[in-house]
N, C-alpha and C. Protein backbone atom coordinates (compact mmCIF):
# COMPACT_ATOMS: atom_id res chain seq x y z
N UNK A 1 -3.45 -21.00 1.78
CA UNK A 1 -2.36 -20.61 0.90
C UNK A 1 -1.77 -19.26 1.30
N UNK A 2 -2.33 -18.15 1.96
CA UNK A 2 -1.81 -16.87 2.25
C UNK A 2 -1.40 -17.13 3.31
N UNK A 3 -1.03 -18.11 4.11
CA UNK A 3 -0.49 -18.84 5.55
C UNK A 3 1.15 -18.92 4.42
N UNK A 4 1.12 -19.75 3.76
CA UNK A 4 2.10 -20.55 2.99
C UNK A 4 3.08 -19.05 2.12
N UNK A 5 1.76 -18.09 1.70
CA UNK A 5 2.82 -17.22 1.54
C UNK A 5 3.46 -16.14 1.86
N UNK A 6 3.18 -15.89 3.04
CA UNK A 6 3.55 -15.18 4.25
C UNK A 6 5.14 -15.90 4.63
N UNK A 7 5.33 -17.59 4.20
CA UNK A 7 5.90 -18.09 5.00
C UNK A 7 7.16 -17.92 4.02
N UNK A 8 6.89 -18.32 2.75
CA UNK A 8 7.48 -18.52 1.74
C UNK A 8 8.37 -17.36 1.35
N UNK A 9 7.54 -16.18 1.21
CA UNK A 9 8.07 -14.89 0.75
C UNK A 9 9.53 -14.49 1.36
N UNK A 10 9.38 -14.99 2.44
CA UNK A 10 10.59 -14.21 3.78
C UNK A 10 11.40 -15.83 3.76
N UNK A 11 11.34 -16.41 2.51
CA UNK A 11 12.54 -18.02 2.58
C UNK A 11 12.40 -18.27 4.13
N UNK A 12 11.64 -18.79 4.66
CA UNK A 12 12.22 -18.96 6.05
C UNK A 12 12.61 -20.56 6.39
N UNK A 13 13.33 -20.70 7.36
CA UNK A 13 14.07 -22.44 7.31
C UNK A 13 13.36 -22.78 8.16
N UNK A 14 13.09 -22.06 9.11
CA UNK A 14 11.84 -22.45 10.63
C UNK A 14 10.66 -21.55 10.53
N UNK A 15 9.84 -22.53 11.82
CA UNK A 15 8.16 -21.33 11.87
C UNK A 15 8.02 -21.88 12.96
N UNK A 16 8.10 -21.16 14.02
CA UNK A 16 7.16 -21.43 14.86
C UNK A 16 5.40 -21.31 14.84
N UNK A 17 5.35 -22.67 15.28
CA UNK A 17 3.52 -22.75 15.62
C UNK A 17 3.30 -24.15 16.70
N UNK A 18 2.19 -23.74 16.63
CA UNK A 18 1.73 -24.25 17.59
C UNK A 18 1.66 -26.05 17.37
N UNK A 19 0.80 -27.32 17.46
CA UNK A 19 0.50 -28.37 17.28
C UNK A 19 -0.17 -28.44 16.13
N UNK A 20 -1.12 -27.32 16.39
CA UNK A 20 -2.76 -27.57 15.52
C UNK A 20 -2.39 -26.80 14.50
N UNK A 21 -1.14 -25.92 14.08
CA UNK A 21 -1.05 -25.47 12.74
C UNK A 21 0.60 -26.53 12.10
N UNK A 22 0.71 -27.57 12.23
CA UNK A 22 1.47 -28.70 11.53
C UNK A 22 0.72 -29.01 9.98
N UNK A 23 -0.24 -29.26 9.89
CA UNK A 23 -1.57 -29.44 8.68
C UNK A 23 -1.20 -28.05 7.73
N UNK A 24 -0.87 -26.98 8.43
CA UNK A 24 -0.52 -25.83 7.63
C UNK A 24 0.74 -25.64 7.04
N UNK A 25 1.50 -26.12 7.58
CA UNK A 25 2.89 -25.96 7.48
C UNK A 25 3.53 -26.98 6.73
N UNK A 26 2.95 -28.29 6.60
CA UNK A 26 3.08 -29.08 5.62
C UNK A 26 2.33 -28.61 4.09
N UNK A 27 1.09 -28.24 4.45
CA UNK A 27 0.78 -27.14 2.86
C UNK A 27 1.30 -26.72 2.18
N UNK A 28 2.49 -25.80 3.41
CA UNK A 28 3.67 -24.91 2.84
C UNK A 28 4.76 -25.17 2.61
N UNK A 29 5.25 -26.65 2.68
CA UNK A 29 6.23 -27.44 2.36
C UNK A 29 5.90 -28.15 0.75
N UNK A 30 4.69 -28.72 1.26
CA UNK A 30 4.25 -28.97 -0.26
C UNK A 30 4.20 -27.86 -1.18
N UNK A 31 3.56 -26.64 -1.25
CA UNK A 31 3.99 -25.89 -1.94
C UNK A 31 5.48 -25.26 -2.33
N UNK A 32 6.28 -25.33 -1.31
CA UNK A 32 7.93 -25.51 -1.45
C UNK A 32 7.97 -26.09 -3.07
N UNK A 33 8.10 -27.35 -2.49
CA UNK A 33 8.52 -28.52 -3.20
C UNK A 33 8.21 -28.36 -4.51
N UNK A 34 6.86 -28.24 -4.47
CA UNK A 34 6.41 -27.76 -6.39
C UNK A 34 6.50 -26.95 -6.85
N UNK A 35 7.02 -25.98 -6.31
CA UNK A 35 7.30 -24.75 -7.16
C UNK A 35 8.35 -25.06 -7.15
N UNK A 36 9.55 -25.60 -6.49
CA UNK A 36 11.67 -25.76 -6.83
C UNK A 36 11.01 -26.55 -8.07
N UNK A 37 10.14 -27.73 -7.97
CA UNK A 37 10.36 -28.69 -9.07
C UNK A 37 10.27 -28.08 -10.09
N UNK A 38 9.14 -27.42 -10.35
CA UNK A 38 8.46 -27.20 -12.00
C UNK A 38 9.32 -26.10 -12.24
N UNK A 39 9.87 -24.92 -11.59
CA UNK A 39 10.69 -23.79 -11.91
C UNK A 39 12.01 -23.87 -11.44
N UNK A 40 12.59 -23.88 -10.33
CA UNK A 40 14.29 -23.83 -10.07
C UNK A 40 14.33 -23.78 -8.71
N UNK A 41 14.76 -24.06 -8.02
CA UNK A 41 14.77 -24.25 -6.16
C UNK A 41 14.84 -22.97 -5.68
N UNK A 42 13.75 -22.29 -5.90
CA UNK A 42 14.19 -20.89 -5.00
C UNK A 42 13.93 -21.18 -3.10
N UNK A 43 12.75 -21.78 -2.67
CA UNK A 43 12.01 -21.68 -1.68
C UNK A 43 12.75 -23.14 -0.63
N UNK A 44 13.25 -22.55 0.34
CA UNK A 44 13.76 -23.59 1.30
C UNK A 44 12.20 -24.58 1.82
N UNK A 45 12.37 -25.45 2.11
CA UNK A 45 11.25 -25.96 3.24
C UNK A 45 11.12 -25.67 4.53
N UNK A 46 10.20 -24.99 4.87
CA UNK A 46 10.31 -24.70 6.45
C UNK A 46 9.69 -26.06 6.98
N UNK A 47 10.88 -26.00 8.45
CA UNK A 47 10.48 -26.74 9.30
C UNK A 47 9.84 -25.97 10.41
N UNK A 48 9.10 -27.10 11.33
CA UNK A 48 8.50 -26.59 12.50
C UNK A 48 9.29 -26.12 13.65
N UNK A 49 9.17 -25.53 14.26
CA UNK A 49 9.61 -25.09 15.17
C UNK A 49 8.82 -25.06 16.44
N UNK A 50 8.88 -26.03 17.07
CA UNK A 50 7.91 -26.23 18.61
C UNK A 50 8.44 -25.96 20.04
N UNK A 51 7.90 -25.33 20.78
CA UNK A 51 8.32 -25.40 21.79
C UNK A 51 8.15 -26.52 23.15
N UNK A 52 8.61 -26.91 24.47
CA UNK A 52 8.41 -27.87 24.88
C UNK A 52 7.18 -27.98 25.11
N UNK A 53 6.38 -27.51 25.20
CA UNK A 53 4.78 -27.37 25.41
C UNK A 53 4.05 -26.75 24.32
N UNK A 54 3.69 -27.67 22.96
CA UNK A 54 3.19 -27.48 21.75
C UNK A 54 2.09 -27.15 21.72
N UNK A 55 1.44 -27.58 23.37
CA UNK A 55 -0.57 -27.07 23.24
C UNK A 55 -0.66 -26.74 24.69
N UNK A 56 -1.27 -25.46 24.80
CA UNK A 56 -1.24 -25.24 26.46
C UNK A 56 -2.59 -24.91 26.68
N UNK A 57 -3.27 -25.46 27.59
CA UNK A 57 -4.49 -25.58 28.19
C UNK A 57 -4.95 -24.35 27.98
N UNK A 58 -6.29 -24.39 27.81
CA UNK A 58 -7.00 -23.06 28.14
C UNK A 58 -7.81 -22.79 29.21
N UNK A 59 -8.27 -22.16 29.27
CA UNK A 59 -9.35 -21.80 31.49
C UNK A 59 -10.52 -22.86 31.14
N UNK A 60 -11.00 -23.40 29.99
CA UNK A 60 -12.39 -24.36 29.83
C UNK A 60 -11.02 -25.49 29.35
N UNK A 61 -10.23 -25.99 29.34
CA UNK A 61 -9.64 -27.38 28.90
C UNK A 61 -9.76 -27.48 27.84
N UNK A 62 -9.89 -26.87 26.92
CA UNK A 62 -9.67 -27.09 25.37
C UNK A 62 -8.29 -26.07 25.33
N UNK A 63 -7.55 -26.14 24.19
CA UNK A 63 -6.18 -25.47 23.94
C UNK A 63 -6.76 -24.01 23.61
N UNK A 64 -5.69 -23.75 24.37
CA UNK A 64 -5.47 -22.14 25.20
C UNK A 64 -5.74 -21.63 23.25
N UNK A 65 -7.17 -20.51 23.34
CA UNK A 65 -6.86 -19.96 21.79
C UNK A 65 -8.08 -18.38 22.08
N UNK A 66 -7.82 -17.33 21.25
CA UNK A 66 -8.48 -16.47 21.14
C UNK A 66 -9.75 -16.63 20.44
N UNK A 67 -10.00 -17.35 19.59
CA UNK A 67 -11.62 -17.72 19.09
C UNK A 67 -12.24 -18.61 20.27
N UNK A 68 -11.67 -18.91 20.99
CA UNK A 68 -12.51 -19.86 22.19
C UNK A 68 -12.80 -19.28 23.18
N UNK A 69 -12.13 -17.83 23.47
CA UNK A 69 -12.27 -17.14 24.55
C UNK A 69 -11.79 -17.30 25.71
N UNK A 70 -10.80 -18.30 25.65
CA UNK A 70 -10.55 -19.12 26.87
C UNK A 70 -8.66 -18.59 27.01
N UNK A 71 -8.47 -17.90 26.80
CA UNK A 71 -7.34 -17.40 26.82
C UNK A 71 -7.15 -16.54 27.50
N UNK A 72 -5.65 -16.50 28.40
CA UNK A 72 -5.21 -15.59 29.41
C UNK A 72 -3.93 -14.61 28.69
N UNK A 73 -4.13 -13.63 28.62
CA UNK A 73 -3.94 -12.44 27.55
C UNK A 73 -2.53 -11.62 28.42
N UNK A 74 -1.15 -11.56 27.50
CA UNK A 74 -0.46 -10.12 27.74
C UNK A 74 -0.79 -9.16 28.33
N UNK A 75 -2.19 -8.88 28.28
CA UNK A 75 -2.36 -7.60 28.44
C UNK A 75 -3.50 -7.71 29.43
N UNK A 76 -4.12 -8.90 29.90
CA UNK A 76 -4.59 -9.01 31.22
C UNK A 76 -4.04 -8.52 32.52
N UNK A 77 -4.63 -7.80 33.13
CA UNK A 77 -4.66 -7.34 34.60
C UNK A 77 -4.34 -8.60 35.38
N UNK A 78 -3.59 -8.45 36.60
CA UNK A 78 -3.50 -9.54 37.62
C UNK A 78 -4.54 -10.12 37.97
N UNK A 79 -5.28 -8.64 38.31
CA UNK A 79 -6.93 -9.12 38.68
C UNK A 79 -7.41 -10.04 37.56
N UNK A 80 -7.47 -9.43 36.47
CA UNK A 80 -8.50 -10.36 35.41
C UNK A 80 -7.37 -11.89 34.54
N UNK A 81 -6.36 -12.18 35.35
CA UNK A 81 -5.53 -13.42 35.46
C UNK A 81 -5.99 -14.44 36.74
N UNK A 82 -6.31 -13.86 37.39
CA UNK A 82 -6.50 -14.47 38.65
C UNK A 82 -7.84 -14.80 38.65
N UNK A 83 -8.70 -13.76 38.10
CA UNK A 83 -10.49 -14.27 38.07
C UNK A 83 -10.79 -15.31 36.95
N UNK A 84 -9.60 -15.32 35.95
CA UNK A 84 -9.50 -16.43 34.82
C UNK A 84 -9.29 -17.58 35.74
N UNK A 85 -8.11 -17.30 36.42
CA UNK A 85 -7.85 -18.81 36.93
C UNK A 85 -8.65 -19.47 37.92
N UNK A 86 -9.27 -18.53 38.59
CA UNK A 86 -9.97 -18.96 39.79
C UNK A 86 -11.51 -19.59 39.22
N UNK A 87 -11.79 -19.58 37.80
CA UNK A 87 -12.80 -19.79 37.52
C UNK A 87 -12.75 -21.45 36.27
N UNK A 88 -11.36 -21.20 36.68
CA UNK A 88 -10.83 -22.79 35.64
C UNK A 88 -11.63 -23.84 35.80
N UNK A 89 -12.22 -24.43 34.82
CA UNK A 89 -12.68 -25.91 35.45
C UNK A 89 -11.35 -26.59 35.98
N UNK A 90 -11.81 -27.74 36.43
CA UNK A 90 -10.69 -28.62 36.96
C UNK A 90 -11.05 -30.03 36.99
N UNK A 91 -10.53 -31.08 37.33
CA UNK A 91 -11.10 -32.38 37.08
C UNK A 91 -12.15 -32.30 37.68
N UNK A 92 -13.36 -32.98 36.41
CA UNK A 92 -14.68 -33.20 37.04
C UNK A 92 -15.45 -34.34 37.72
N UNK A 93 -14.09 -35.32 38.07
CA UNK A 93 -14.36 -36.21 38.73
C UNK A 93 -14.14 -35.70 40.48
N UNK A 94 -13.84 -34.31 40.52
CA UNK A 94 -13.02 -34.26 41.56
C UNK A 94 -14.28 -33.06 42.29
N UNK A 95 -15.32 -33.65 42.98
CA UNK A 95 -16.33 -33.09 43.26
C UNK A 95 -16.62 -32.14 44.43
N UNK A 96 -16.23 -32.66 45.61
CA UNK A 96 -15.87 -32.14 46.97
C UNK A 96 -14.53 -32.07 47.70
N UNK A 97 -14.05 -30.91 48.07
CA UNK A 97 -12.50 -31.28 48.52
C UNK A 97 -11.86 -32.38 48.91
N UNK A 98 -12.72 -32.66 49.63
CA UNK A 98 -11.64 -34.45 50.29
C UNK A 98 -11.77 -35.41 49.56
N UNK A 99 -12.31 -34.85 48.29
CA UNK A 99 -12.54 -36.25 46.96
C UNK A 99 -10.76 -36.13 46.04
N UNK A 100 -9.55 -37.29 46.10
CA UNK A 100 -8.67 -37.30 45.35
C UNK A 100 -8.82 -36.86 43.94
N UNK A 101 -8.21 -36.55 43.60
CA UNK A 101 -8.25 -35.84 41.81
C UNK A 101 -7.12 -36.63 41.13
N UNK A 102 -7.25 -35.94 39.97
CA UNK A 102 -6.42 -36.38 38.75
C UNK A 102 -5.46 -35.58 37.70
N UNK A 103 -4.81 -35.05 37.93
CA UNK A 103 -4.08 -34.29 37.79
C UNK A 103 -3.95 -34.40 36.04
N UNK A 104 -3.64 -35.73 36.07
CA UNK A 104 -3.81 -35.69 34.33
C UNK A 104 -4.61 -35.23 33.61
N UNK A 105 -5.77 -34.96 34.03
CA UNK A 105 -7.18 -34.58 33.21
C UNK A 105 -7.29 -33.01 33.81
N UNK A 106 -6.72 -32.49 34.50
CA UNK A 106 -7.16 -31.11 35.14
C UNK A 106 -6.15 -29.73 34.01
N UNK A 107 -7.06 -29.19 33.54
CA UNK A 107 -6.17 -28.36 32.77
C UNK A 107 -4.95 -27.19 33.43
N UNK A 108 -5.41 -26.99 34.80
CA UNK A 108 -5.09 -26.00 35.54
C UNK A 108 -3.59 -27.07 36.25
N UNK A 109 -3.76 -28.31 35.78
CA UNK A 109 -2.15 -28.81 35.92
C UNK A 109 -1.82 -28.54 34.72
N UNK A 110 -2.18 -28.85 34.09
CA UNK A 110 -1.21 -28.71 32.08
C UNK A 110 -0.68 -27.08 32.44
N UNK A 111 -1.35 -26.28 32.84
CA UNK A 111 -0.34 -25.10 33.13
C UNK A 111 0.41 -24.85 34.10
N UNK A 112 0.32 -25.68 35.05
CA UNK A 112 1.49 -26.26 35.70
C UNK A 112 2.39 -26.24 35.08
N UNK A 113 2.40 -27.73 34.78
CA UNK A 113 3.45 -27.68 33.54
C UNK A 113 4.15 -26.90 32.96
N UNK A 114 3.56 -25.86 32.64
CA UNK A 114 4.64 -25.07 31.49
C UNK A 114 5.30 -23.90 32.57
N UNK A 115 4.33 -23.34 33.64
CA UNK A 115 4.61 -22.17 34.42
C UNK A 115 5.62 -22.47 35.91
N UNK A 116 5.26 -23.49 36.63
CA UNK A 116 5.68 -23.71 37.70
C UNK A 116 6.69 -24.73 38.28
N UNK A 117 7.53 -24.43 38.69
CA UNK A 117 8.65 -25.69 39.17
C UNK A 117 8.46 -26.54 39.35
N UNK A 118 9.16 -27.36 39.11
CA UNK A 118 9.60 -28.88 39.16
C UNK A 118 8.60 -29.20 41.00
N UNK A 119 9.87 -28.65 41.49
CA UNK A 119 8.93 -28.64 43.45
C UNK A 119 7.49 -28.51 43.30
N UNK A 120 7.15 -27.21 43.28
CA UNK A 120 5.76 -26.46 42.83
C UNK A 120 5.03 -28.01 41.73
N UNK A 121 5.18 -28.50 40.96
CA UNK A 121 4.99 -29.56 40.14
C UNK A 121 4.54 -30.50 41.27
N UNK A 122 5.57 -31.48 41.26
CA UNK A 122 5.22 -32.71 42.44
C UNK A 122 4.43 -32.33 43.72
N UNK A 123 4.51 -31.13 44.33
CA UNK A 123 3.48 -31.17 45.51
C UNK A 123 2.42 -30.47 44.56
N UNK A 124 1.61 -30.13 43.56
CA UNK A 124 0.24 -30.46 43.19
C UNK A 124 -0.06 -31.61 42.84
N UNK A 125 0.75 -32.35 42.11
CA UNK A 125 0.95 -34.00 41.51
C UNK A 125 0.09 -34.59 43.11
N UNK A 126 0.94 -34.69 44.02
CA UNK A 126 0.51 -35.35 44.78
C UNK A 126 -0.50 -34.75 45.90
N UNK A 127 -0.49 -33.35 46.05
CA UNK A 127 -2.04 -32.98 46.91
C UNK A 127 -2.91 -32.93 45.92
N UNK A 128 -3.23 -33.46 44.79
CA UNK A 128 -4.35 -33.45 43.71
C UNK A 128 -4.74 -34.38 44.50
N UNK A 129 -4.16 -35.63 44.08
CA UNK A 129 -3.87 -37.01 44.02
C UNK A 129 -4.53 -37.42 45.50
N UNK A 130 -3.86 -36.76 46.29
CA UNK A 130 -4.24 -37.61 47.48
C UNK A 130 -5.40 -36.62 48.73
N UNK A 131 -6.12 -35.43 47.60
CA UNK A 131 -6.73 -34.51 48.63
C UNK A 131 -6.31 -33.51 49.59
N UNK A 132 -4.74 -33.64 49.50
CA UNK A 132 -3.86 -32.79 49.81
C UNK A 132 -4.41 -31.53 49.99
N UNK A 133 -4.83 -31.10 49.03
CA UNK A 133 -4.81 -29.54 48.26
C UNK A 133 -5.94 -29.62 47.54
N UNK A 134 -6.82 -28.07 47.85
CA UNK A 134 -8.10 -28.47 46.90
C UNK A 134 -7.70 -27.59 46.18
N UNK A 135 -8.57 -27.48 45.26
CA UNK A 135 -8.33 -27.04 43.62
C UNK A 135 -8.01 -25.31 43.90
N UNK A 136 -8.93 -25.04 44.92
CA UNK A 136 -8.46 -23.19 44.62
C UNK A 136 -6.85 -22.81 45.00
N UNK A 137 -6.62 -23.58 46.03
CA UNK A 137 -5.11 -23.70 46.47
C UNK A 137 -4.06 -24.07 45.72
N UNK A 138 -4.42 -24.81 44.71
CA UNK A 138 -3.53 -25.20 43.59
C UNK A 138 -3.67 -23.74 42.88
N UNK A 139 -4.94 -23.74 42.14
CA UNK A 139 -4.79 -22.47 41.34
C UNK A 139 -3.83 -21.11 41.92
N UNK A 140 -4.28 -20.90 43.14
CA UNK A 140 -3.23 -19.96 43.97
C UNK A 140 -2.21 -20.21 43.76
N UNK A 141 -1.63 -20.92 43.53
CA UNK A 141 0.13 -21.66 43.58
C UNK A 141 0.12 -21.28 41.61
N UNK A 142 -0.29 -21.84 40.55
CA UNK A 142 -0.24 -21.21 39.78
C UNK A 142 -0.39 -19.86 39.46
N UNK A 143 -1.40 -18.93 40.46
CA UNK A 143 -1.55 -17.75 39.69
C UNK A 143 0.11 -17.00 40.53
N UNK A 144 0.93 -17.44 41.31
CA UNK A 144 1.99 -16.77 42.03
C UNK A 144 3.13 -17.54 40.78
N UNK A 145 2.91 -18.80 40.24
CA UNK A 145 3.88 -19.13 39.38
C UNK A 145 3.76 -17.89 38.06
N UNK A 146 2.39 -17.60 37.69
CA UNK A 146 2.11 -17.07 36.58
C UNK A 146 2.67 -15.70 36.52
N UNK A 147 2.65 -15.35 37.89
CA UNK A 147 2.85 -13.73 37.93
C UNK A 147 4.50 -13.89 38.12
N UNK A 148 5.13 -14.36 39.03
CA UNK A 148 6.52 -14.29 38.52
C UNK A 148 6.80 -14.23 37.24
N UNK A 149 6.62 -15.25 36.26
CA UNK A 149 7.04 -15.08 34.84
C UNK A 149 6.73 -14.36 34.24
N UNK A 150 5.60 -13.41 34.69
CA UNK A 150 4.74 -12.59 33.64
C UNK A 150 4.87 -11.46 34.51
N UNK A 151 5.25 -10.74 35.24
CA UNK A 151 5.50 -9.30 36.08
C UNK A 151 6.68 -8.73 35.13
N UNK A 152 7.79 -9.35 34.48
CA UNK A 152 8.92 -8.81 33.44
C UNK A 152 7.94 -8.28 32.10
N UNK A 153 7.46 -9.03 32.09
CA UNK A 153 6.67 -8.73 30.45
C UNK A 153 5.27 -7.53 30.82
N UNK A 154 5.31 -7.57 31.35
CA UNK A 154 4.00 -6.93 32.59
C UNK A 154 4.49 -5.27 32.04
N UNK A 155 5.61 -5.38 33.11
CA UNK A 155 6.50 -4.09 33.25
C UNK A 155 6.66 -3.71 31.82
N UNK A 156 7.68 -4.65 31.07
CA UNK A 156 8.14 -3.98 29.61
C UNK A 156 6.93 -3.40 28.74
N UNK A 157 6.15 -4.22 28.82
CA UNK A 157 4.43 -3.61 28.26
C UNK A 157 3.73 -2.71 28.56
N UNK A 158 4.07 -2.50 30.30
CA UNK A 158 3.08 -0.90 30.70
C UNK A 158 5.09 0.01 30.51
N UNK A 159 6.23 0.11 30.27
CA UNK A 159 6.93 0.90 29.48
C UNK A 159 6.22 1.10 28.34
N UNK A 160 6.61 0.00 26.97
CA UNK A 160 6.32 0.50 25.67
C UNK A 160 5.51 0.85 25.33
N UNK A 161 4.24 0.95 26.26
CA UNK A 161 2.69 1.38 25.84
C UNK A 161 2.60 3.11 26.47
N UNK A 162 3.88 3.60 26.96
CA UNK A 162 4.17 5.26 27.36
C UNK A 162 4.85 5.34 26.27
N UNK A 163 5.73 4.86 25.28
CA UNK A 163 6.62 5.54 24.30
C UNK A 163 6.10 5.60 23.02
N UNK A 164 5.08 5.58 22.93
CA UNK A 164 3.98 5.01 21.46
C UNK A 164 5.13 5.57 20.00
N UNK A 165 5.93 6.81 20.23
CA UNK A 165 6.69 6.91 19.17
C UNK A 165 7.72 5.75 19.11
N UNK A 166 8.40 5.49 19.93
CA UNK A 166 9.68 4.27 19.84
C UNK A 166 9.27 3.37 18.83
N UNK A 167 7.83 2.98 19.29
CA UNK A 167 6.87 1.74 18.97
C UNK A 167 6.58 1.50 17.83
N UNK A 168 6.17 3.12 17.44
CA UNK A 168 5.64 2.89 15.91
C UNK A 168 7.20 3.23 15.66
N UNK A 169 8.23 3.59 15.98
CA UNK A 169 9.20 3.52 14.72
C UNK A 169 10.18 2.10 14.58
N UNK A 170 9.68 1.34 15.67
CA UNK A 170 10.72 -0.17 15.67
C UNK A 170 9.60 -0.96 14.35
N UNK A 171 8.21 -0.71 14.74
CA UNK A 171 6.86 -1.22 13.86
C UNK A 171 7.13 -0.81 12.08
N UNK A 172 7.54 0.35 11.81
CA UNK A 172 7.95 1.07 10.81
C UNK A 172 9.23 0.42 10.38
N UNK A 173 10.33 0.27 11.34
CA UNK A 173 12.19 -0.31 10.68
C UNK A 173 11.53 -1.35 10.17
N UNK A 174 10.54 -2.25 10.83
CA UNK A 174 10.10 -3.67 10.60
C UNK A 174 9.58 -4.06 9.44
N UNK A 175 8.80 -2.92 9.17
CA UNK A 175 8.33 -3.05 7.98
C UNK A 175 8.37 -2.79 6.93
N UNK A 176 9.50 -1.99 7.07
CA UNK A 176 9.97 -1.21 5.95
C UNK A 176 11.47 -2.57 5.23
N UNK A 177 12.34 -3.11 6.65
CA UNK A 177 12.87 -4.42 6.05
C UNK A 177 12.29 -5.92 5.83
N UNK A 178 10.54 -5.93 6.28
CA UNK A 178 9.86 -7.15 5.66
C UNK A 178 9.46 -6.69 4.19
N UNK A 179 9.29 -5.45 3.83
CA UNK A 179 8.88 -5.13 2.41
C UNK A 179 10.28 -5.51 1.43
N UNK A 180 11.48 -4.69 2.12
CA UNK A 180 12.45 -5.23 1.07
C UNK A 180 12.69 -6.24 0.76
N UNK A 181 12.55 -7.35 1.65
CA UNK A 181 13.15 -8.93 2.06
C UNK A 181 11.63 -9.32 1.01
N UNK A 182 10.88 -8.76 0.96
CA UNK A 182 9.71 -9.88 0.57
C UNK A 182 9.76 -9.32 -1.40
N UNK A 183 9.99 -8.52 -1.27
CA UNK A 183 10.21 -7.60 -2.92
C UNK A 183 11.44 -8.62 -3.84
N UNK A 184 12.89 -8.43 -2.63
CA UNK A 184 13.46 -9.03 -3.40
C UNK A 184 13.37 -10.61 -3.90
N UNK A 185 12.62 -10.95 -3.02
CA UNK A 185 11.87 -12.71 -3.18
C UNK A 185 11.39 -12.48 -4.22
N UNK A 186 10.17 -11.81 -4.46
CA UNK A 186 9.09 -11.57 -5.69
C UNK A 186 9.90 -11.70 -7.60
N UNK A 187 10.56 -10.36 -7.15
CA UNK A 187 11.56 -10.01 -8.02
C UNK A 187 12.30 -11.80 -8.57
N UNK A 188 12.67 -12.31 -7.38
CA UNK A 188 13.39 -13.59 -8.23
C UNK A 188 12.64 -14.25 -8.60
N UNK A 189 11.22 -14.73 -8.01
CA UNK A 189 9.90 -15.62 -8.50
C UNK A 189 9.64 -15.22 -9.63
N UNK A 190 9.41 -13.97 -10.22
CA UNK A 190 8.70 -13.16 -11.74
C UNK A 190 10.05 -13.73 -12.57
N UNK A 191 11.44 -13.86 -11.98
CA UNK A 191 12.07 -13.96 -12.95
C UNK A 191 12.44 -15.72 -13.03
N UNK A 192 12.43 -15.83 -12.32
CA UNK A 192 12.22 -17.43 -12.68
C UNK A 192 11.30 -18.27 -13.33
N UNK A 193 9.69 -17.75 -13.52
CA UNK A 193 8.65 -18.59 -13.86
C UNK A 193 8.64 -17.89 -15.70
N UNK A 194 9.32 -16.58 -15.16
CA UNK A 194 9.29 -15.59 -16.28
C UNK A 194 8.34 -14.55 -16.60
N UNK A 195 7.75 -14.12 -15.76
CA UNK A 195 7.25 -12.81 -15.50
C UNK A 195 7.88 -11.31 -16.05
């Protein structure tokens, strides 16, 4: 319920999340719904908001998450991106290099997927597949996809982590207009139920 009213407070029409928080977000729809009914429609229904890749692998093949430990972090070093990846499982049918693999079952393709080109895509597809390419060579090809996309965010992060005042005062505007935005919500809830 403090998921739902986090969500609620700030009326929001979308939320981004992930796959595995849908179960939550319907909570917070249902709670929508019964509170417009029994009192007056204040609270929109949020919808989901997904991106094309709703669950992204983690370095052990379960979805990429911080309680699992299996997560490759903002604020990871190249080095400690690269010792993540280089330590990925990968299909475990796929035992000795010149043994074909399976690309479908290998998590270190699912981040394929989200990180690396279309090109970059089809030639792991098919040196999985046909022994082409053994697994550290793939990972290499991801950790050069990973670092292109992530050297911009890299940079902006070792900036804003020298300006610590900017930081806390964008952190401060933020919160100072989620308090108003969430007050004046409150304010109409007390007066609607009759508070």
């Amino acid at each position: 319920l403090l998921q739902s009213a986090d969500i609620l407070v700030y009326k929001a029409d979308y939320v981004p999340v992930g796959i595995d928080q849908l179960p939550h977000l319907e909570l917070t729809r249902e709670v929508a719904r019964r509170f417009n009914f029994l009192y007056k429609p204040v609270f929109p229904e949020p919808e989901a908001l997904m991106t094309e890749f709703p669950k992204i692998p983690g370095t052990d093949g379960r979805k990429m998450s911080k309680s699992y430990n299996n997560a490759i972090y903002l604020s990871d070093t190249k080095d400690e991106v690269w010792e993540k990846l280089r330590t990925m499982v990968t299909d475990p049918k796929r035992i000795k290099r010149t043994d074909p693999g399976d690309p479908e079952i290998c998590p270190v393709f699912g981040l394929h997927r989200v990180y690396s080109s279309q090109e970059i895509i089809q030639q792991v597809d098919k040196g999985c597949r046909t022994a082409g390419i053994g697994c550290i060579e793939c990972k290499k090809w991801l950790n050069n996809a990973l670092k292109e996309k992530l050297d911009p965010v890299w940079e902006r992060r070792a900036n804003l982590a020298t300006n610590y005042s900017m930081v806390k005062g964008v952190i401060d505007a933020g919160a100072k207009r989620a308090h108003e935005a969430a007050s004046t919500v409150m304010e109409e809830v007390r007066e609607v139920i009759g508070l």
